[in-house]
Protein backbone atom coordinates (compact mmCIF):
# COMPACT_ATOMS: atom_id res chain seq x y z
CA UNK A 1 -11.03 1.90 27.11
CA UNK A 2 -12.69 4.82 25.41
CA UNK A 3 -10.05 6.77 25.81
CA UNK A 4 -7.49 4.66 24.66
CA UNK A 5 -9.67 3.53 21.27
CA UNK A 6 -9.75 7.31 20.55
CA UNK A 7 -6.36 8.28 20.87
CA UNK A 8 -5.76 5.15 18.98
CA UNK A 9 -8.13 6.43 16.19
CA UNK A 10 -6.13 9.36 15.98
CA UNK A 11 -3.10 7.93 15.48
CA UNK A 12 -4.31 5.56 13.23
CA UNK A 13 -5.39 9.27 11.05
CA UNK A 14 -2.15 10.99 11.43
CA UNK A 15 -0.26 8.23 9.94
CA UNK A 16 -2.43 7.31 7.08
CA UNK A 17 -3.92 10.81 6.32
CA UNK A 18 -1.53 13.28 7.55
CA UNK A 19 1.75 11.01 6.84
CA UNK A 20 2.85 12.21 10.01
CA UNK A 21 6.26 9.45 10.84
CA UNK A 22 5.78 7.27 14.01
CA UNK A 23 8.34 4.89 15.79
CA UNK A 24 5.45 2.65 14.47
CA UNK A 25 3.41 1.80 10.94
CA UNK A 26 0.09 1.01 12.29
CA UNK A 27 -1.72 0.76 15.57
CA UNK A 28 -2.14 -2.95 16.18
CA UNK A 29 -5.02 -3.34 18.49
CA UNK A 30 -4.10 -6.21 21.13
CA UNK A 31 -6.63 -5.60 23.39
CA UNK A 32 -9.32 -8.09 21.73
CA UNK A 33 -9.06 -10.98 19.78
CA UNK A 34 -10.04 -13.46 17.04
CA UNK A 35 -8.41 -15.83 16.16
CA UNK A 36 -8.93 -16.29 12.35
CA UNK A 37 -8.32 -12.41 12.04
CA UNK A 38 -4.93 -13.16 13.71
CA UNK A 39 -4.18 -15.98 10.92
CA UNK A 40 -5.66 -19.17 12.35
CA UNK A 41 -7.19 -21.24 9.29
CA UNK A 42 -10.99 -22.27 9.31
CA UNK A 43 -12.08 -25.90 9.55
CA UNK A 44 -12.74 -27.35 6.31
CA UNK A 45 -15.25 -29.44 6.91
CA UNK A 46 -17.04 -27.33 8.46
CA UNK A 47 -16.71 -24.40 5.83
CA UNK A 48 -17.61 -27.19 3.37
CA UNK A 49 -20.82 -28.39 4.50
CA UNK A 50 -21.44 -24.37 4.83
CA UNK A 51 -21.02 -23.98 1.43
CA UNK A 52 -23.35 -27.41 0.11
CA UNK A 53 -26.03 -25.92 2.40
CA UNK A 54 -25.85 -22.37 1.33
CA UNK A 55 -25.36 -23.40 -2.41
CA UNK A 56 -26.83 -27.25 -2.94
CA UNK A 57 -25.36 -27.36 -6.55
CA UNK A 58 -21.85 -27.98 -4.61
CA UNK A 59 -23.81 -31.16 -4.02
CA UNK A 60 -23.09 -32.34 -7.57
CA UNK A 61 -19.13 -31.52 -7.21
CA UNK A 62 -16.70 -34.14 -7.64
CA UNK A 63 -14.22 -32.62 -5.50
CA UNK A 64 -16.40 -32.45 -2.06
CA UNK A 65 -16.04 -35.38 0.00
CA UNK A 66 -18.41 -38.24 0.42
CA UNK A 67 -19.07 -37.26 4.13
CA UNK A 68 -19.82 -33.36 3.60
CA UNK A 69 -22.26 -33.95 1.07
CA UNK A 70 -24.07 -36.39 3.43
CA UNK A 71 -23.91 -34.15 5.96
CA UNK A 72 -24.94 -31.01 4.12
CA UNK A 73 -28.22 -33.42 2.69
CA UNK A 74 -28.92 -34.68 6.24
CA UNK A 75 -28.98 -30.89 7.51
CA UNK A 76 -31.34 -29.74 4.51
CA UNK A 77 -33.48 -32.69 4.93
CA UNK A 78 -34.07 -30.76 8.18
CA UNK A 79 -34.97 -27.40 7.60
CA UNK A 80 -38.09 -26.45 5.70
CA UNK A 81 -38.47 -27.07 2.33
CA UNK A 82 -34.56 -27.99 2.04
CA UNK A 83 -33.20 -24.39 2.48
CA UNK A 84 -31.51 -22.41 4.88
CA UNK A 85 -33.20 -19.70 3.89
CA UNK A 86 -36.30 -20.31 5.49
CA UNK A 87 -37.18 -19.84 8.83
CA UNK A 88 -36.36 -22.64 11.76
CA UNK A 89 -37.65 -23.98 14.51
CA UNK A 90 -37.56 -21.70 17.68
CA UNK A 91 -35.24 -23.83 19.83
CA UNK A 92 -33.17 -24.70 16.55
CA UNK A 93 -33.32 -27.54 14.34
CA UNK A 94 -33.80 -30.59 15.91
CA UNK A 95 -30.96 -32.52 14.28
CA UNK A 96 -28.35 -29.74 15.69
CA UNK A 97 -29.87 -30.01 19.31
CA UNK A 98 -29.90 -34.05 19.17
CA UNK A 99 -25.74 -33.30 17.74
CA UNK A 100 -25.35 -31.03 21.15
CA UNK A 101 -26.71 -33.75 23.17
CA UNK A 102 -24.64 -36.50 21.91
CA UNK A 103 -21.56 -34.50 22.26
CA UNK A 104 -22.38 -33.36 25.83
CA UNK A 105 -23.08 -36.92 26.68
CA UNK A 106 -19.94 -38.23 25.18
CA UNK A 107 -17.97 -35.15 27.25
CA UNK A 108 -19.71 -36.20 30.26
CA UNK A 109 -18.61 -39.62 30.00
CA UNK A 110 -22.61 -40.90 29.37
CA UNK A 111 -24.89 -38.52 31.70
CA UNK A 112 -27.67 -38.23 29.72
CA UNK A 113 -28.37 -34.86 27.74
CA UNK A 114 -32.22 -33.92 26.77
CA UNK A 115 -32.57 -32.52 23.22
CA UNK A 116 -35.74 -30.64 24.88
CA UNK A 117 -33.55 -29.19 27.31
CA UNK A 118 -30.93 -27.60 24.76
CA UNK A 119 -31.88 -24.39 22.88
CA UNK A 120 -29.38 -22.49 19.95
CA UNK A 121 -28.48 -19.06 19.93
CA UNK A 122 -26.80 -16.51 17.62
CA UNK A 123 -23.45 -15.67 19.86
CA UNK A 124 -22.98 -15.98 23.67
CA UNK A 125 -23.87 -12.38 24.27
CA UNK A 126 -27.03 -12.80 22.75
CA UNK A 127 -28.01 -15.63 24.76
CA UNK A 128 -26.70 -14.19 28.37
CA UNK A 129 -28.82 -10.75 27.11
CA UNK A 130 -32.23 -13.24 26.58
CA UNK A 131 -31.51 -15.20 29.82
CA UNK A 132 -30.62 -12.29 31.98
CA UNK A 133 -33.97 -10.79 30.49
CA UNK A 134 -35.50 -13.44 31.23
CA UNK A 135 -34.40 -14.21 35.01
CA UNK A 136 -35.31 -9.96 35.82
CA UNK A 137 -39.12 -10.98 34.62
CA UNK A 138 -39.33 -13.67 37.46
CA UNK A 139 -40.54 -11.32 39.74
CA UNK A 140 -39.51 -9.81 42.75
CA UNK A 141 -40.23 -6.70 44.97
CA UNK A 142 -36.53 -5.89 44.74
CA UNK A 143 -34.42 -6.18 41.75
CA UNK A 144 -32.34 -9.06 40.33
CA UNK A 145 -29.21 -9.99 41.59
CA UNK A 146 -26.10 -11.50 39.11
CA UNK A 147 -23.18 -12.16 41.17
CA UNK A 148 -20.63 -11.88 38.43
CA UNK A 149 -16.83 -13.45 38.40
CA UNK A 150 -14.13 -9.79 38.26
CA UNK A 151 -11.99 -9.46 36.43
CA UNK A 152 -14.25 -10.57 33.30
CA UNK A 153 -15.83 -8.82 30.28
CA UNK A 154 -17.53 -5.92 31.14
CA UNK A 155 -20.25 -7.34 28.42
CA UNK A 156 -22.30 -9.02 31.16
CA UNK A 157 -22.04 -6.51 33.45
CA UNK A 158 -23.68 -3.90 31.07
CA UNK A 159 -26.23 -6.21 29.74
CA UNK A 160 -27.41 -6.60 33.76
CA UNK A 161 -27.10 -3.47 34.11
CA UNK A 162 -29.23 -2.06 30.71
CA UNK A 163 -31.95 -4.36 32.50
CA UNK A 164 -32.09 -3.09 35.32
CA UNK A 165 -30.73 -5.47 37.33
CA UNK A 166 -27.84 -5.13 39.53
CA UNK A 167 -24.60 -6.48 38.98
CA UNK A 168 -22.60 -8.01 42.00
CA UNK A 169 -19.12 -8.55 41.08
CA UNK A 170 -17.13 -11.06 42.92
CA UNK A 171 -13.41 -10.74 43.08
CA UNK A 172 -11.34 -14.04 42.32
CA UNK A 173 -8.12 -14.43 43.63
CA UNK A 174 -5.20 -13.97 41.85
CA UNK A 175 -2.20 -15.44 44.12
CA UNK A 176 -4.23 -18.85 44.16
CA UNK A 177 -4.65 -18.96 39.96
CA UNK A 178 -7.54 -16.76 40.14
CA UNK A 179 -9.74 -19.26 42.56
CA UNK A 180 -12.90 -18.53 43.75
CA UNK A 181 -13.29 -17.65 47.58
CA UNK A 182 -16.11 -18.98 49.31
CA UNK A 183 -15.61 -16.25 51.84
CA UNK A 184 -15.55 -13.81 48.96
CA UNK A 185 -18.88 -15.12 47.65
CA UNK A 186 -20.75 -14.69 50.82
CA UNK A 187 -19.52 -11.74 51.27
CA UNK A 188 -20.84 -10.24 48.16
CA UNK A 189 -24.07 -11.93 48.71
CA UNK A 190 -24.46 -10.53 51.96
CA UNK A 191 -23.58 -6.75 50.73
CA UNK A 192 -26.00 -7.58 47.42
CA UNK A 193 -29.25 -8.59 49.70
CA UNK A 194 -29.49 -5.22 51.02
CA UNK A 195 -29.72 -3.33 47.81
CA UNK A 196 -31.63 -6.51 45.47
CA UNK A 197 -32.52 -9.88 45.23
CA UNK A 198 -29.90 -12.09 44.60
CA UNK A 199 -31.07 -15.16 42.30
CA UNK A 200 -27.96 -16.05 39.94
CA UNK A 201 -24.38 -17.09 40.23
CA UNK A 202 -22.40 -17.04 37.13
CA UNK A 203 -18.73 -18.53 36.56
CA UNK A 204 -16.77 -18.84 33.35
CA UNK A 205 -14.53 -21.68 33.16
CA UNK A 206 -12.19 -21.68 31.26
CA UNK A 207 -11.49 -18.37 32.30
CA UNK A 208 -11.45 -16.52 28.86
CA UNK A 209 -10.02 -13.24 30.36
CA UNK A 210 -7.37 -14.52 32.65
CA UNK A 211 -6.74 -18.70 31.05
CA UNK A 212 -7.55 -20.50 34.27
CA UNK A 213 -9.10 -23.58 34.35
CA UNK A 214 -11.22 -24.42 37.80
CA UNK A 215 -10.30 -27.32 39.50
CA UNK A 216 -12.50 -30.16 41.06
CA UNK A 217 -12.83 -28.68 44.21
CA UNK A 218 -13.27 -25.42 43.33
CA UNK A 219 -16.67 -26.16 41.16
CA UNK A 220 -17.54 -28.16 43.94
CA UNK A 221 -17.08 -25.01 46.52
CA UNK A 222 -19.32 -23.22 43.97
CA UNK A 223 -22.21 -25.66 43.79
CA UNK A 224 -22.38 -26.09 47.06
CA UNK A 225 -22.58 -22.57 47.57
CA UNK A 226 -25.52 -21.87 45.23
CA UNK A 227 -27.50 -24.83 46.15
CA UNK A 228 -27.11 -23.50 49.96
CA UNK A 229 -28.14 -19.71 48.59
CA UNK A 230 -30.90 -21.26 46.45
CA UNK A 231 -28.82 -19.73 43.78
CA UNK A 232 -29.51 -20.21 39.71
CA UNK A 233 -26.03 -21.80 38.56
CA UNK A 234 -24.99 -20.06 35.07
CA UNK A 235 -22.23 -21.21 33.72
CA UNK A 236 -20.27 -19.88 30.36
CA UNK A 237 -17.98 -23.31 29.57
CA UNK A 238 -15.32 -23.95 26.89
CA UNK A 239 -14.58 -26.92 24.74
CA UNK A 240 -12.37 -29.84 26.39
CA UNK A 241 -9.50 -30.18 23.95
CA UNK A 242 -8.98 -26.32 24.20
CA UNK A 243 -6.85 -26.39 27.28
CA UNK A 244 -3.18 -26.67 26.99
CA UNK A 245 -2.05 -28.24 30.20
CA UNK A 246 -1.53 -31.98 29.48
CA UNK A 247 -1.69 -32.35 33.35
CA UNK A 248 -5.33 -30.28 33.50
CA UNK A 249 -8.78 -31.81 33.04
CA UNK A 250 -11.72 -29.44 31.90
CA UNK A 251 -14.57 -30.59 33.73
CA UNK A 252 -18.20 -29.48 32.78
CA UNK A 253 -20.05 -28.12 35.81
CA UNK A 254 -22.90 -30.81 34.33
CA UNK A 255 -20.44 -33.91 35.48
CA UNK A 256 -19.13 -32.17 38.69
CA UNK A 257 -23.05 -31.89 39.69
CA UNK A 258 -23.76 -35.26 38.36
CA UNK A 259 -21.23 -36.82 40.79
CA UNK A 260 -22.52 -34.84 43.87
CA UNK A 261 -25.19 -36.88 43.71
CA UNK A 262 -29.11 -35.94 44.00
CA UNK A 263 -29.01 -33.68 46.39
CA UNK A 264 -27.66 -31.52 44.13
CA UNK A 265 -27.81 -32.72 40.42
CA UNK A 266 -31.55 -32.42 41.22
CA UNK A 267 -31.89 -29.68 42.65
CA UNK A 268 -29.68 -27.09 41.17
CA UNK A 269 -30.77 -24.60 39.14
CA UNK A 270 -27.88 -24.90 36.41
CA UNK A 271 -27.79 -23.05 32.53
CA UNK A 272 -24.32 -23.69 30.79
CA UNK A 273 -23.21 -21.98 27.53
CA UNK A 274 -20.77 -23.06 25.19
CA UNK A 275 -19.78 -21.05 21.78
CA UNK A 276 -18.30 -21.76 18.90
CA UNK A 277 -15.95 -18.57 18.50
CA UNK A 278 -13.05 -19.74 20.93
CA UNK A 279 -10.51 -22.28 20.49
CA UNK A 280 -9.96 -25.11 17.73
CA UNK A 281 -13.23 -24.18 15.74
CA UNK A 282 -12.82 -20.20 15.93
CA UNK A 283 -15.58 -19.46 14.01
CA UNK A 284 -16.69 -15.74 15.46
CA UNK A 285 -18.45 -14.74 13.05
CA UNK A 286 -20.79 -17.53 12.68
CA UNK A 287 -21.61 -16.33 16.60
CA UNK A 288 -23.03 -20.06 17.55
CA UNK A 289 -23.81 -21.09 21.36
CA UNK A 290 -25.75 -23.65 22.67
CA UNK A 291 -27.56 -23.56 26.45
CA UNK A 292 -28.61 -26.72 27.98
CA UNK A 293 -31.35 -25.90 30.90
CA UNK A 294 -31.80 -28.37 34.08
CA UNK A 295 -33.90 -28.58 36.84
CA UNK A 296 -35.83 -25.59 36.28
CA UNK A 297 -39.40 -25.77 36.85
CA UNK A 298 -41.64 -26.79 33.43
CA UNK A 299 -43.61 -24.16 33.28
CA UNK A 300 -40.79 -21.78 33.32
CA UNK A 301 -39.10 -23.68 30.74
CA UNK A 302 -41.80 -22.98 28.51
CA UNK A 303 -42.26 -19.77 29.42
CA UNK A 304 -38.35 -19.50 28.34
CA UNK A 305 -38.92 -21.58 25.14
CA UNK A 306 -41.55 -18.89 23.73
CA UNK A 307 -38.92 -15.93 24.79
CA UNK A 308 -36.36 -17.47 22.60
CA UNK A 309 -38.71 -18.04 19.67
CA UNK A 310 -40.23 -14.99 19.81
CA UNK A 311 -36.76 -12.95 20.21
CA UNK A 312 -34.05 -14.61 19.22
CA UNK A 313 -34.81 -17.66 17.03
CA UNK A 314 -31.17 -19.20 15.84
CA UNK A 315 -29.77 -17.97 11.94
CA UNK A 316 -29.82 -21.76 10.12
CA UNK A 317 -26.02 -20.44 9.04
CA UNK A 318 -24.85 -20.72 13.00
CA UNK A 319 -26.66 -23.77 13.44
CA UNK A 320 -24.59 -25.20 10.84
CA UNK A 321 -21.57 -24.08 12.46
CA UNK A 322 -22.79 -25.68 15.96
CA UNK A 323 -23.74 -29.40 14.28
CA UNK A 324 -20.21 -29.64 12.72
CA UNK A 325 -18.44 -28.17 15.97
CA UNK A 326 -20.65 -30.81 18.13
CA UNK A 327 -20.54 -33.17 15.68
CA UNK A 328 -17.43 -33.78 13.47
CA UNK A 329 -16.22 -37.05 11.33
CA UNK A 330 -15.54 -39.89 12.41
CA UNK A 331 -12.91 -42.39 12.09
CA UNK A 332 -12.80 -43.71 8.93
CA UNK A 333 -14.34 -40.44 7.13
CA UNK A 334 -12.58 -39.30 4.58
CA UNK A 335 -12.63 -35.45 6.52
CA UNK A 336 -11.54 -37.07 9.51
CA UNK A 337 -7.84 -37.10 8.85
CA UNK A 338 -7.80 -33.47 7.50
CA UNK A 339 -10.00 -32.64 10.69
CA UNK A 340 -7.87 -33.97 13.33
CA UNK A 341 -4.74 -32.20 11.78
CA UNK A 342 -6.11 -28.92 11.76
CA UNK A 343 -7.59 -29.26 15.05
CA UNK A 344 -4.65 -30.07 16.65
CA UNK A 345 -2.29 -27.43 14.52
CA UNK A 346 -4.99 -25.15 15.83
CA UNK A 347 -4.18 -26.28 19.69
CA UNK A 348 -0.58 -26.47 19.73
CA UNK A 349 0.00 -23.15 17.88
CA UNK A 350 -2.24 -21.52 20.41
CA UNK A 351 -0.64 -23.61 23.19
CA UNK A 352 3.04 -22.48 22.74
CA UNK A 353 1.92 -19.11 21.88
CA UNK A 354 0.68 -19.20 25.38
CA UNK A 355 3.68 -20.41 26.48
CA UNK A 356 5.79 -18.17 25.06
CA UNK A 357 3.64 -15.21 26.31
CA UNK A 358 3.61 -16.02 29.73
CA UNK A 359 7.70 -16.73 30.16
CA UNK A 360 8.03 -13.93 28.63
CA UNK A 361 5.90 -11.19 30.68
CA UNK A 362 7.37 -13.22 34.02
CA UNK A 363 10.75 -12.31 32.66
CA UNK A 364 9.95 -8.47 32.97
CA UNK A 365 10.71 -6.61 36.17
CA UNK A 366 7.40 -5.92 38.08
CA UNK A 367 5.04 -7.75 35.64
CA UNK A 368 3.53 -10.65 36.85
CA UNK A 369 1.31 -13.15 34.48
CA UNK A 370 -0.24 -16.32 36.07
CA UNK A 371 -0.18 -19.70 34.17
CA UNK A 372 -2.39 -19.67 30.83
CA UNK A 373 -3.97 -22.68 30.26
CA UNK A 374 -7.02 -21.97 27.81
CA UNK A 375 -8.21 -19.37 25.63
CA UNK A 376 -6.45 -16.39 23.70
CA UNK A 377 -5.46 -13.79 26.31
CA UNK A 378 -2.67 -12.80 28.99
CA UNK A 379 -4.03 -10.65 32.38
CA UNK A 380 -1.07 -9.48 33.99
CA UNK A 381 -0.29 -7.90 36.94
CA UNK A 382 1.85 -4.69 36.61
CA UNK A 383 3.71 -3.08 39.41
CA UNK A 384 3.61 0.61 39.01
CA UNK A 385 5.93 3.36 40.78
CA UNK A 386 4.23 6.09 42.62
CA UNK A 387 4.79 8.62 40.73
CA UNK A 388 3.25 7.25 37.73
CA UNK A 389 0.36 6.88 40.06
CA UNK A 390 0.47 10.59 41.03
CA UNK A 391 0.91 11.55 37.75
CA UNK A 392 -2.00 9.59 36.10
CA UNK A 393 -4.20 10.65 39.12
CA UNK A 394 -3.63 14.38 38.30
CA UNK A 395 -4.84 13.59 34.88
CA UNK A 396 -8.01 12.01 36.25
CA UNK A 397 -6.88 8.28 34.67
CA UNK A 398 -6.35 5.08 36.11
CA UNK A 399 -2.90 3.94 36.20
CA UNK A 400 -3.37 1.17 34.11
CA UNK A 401 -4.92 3.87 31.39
CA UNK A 402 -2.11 6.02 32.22
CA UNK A 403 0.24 3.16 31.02
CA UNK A 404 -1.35 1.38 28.31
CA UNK A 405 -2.03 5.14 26.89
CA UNK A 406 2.05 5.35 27.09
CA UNK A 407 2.54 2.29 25.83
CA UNK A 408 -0.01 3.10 22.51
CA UNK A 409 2.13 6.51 21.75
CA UNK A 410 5.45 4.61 22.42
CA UNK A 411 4.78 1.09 20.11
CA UNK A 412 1.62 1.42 18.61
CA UNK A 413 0.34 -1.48 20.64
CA UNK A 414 -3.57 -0.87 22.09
CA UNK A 415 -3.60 -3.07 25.18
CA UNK A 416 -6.54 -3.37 27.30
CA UNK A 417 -6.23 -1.61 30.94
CA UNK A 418 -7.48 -3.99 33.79
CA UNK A 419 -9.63 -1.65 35.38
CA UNK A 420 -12.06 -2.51 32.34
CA UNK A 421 -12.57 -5.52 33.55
CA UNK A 422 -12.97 -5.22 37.25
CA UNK A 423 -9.99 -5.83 38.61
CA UNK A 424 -9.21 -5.75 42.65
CA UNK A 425 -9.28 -2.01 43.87
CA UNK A 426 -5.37 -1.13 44.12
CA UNK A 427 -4.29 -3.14 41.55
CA UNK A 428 -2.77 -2.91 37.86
CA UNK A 429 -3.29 -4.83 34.76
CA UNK A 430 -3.28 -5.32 30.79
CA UNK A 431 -5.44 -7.51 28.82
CA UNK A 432 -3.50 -8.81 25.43
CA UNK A 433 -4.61 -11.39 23.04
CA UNK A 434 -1.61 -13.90 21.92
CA UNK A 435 -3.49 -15.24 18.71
CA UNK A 436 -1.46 -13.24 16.45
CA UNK A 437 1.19 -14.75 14.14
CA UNK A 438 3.92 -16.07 16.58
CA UNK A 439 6.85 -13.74 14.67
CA UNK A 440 4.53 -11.04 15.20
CA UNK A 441 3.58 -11.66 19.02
CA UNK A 442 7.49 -12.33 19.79
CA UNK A 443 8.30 -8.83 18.60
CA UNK A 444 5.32 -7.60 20.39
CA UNK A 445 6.46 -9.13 23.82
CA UNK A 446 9.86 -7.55 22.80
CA UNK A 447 8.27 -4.35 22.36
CA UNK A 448 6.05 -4.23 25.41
CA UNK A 449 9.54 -5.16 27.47
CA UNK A 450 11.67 -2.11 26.62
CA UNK A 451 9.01 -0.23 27.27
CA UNK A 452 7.88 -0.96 30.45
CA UNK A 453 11.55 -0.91 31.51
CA UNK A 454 11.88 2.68 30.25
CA UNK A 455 8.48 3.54 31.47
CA UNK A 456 9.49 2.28 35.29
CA UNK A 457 13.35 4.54 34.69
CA UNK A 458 10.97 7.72 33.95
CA UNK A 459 8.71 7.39 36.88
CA UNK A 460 10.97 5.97 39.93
């Protein structure tokens, strides 16, 4: 990815500094995404009570609605002395954690959800960077173990890896929806006991790289699996009404658990993560998560309540962000009607975007994208000749670097190459975010087929 964020750089210089003339005007970079930088609109509601609790004197404006200003008082009634500005409590405000565990009980269908046991963080990455932190000072003769879902962001990977633990990637599989393998689990674990300790399984679900969504039995494969290893479940989950399969069901790993029954809702290990970034609410830069913690021993618990205090201690800004994503009006509010309509604009743009993206790759010779049910990205699988392969190995690149490096100089279009992510050994991908204006992604898709079409007549 280096490599290609370089040459991209350059590019970007000789057009805009050196006027030098392109098949292209700009380098568009497709690899990443967010969605409000790719047009979405913000929620207003939420960006109002934002506002009334950054600047109170909105308070006194005619124009707010009834139901932000009640929520913006109820929130500064909260935090000291009525002001963001001060410092919070360590776990975040109370009144945003008691939000979180109202909406996980209402998404659970009424299993019960401990304010105590919920703790607010600025951004995802921040919280898997405290809590992998946190799991490597546990203690061991051998270091930690993360078995870690591949292909995923390499973010997780690197934060293991920074402290000193040891990453142990497990390969999901592609031809089944990207699936995970028991087999394929205990196979890693058996490799990973030999060079560390293995204490952690983590799964993301939806799958935000590849837009799968894990199906009963598959969760259920997985629990059983750690609860057999003695295995710490973590668990990075999305937001229900972001999948875009009528005939799919988002289940929490907290319900699936719940209805195994003691045995294992008990006894499980289990942290889940949920962020405000993706999906309907969008908000990245407010980088809000919430963790809910069960069945790990007290002690611990407080051992990780002072950790995230003492490190990492919630901005009052995100925390505003998570009690309006957790917590939004209500029939009957007058925000409710403008809610639900941008909500679900939000949703069914994203949703026929995806769509459009995946009947379109499939329609290319030797690409192959699996069905994308949640979250803003395509993974596809790209069939490469061999002498692209020769080619790119006599430049010392992957093939999939090889190509999306072609692909940059021939449309302008950065795409992320799948061996970033940890794709299976032998294989080819690109990683492309679909957020972008649906004009613009259709030409994109366009674009990205005549190439690969002339790319495949060069090399055969």
């Amino acid at each position: 990815m280096e490599l290609l964020l370089r040459r991209g750089a350059e590019i970007r210089s000789q057009i805009q500094q050196q006027g030098l003339k392109m098949p292209f005007a700009e380098v568009l970079e497709l690899h990443t995404g967010d969605v409000q930088a790719m047009g979405q609109k913000p929620i207003t509601f939420l960006r109002q009570v934002s506002a009334a609790c950054t600047y109170p004197p909105l308070l006194n404006d005619p124009k707010l609605p009834s139901d932000v200003k009640q929520r913006a008082r109820s929130i500064l009634a909260n935090c000291a002395y009525n002001s963001i500005g001060c410092y919070g409590e360590p776990a975040g405000i109370h009144m945003v954690r008691n939000s979180v565990a109202n909406y996980l009980e209402r998404r659970d269908g009424g299993i019960p959800a401990d304010p105590e046991n919920i703790f607010l963080f600025n951004g995802t990455l921040r919280a898997f960077a405290l809590i992998y932190g946190f799991l490597m000072a546990r203690g061991n003769s051998k270091r930690t173990g993360i078995l870690v879902p591949a292909p995923s962001s390499p973010a997780g990977r690197r934060f293991i890896t920074l402290l000193d633990g040891v990453a142990l990637p497990y390969q999901l599989d592609e031809e089944s929806g990207w699936t995970v393998r028991s087999e394929e689990l205990r196979r890693v674990l058996k490799e990973g006991c030999g060079s560390c300790h293995p204490m952690v399984l983590c799964v993301v679900n939806p799958g935000s790289l590849t837009g799968h969504v894990m199906d009963r039995a598959c969760m259920e494969r997985i629990i059983r699996f750690a609860a057999a290893e003695r295995l710490l479940l973590l668990a990075d989950e999305g937001h229900p009404v972001d999948v875009y399969s009528g005939s799919l069901q988002l289940l929490s790993f907290k319900k699936v658990l719940h209805e195994m029954g003691p045995d294992f809702s008990r006894v499980v290990e289990f942290i889940s993560l949920n962020s405000v970034s993706r999906g309907h609410i969008g908000e990245s830069g407010a980088r809000g998560c919430f963790v809910e913690v069960l069945n790990m021993d007290p002690a611990v618990q407080s051992y990780f309540r002072n950790m995230v205090g003492t490190f990492v201690s919630c901005s009052l800004p995100s925390q505003i962000a998570m009690e309006v994503a957790t917590n939004p009006p209500d029939p009957g509010d007058p925000s409710y009607p403008l809610f639900q309509a941008e909500k679900q604009e939000s949703v069914s743009k994203l949703s026929a975007k995806s769509q459009l993206t995946e009947e379109m790759l499939n329609r290319i010779s030797g690409v192959h994208c699996t069905p994308i049910h949640s979250g803003i990205y395509a993974f596809p699988r790209i069939e490469l000749p061999a002498r692209a392969r020769e080619v790119s190995a006599a430049l010392g690149q992957p093939p999939d670097v090889f190509y999306c490096l072609r692909l940059l100089q021939a449309t302008g279009y950065m795409l992320g190459p799948g061996e970033e992510f940890g794709q299976k050994e032998g294989t080819a991908h690109f990683r492309m975010t679909f957020a972008l204006p649906m004009e613009d992604l259709t030409l994109a898709l366009e674009k990205i087929a005549d190439f690969h079409q002339r790319f495949i007549a060069e090399f055969s």
